[in-house]
Protein backbone atom coordinates (compact mmCIF):
# COMPACT_ATOMS: atom_id res chain seq x y z
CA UNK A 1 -6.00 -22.77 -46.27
CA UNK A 2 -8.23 -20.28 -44.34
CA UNK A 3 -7.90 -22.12 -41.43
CA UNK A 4 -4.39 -23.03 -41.47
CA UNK A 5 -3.72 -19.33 -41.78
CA UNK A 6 -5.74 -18.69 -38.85
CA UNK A 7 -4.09 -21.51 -36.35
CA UNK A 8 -0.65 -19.71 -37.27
CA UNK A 9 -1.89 -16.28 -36.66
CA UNK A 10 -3.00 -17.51 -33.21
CA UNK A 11 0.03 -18.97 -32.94
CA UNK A 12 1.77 -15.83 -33.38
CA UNK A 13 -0.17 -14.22 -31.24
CA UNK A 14 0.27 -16.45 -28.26
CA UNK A 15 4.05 -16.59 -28.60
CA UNK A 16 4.11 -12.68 -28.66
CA UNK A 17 1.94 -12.68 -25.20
CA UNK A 18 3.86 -15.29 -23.36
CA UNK A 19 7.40 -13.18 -24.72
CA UNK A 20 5.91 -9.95 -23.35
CA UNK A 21 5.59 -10.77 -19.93
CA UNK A 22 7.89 -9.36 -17.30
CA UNK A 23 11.29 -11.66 -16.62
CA UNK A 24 12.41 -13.10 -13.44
CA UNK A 25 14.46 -10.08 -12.17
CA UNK A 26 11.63 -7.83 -13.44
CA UNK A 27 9.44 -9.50 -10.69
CA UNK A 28 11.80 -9.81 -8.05
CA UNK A 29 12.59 -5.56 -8.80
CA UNK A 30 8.64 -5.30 -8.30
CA UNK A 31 8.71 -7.38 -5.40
CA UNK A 32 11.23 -5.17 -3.78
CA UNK A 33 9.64 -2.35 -4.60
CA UNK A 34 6.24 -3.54 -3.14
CA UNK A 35 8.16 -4.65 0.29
CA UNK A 36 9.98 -1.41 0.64
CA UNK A 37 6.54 0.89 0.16
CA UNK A 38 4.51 -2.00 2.83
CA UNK A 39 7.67 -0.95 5.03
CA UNK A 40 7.60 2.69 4.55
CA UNK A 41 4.01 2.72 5.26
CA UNK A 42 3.80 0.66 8.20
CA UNK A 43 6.53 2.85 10.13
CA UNK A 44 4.24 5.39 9.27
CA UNK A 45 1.25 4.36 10.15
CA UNK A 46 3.11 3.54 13.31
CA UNK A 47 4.56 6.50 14.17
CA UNK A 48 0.97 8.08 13.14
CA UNK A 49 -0.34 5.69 16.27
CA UNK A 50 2.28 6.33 18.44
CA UNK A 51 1.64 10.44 17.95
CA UNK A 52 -2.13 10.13 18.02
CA UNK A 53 -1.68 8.07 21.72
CA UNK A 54 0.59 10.97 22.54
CA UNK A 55 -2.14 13.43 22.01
CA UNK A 56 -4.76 11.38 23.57
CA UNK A 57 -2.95 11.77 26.36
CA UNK A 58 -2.02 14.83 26.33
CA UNK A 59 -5.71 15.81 26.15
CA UNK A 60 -6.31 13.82 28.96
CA UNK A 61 -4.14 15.60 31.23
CA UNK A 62 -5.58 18.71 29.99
CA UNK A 63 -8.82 17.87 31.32
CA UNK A 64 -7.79 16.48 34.57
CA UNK A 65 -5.61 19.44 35.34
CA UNK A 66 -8.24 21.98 34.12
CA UNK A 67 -11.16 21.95 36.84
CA UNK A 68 -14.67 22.06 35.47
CA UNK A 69 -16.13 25.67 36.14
CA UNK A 70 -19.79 25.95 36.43
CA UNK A 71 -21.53 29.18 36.85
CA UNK A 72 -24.45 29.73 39.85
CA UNK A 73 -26.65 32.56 39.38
């Protein structure tokens, strides 16, 4: 009886995991979710590039146009 009891119980169980997961449109709102955040971050991470080139240059200019003093004594 003990065991019988038991099989059932982990029957129960595994019906109440498999009825907890997430359902289809769930996923797909997740997925969307997921896409839109990669998205946002790699225009970021772009624009983050394109302003750190910017600079780079920038300071590049800077040094060409600023002649190198050096001091005699």
């Amino acid at each position: 009886m003990k065991k019988v009891l038991s099989v059932i119980a982990i029957a129960a169980l595994s019906a109440s995991f498999v009825a907890c997961g997430p359902s289809a449109e769930e996923q797909a709102a997740a997925q969307a979710k997921a896409d839109s955040l990669a998205n946002a971050m790699k225009e970021a991470f772009s624009t983050l590039a394109v302003d750190t080139a910017a600079a780079a240059v920038v300071d590049t200019a800077a040094a060409v146009a600023t002649p190198a003093t050096t001091e005699t004594k």
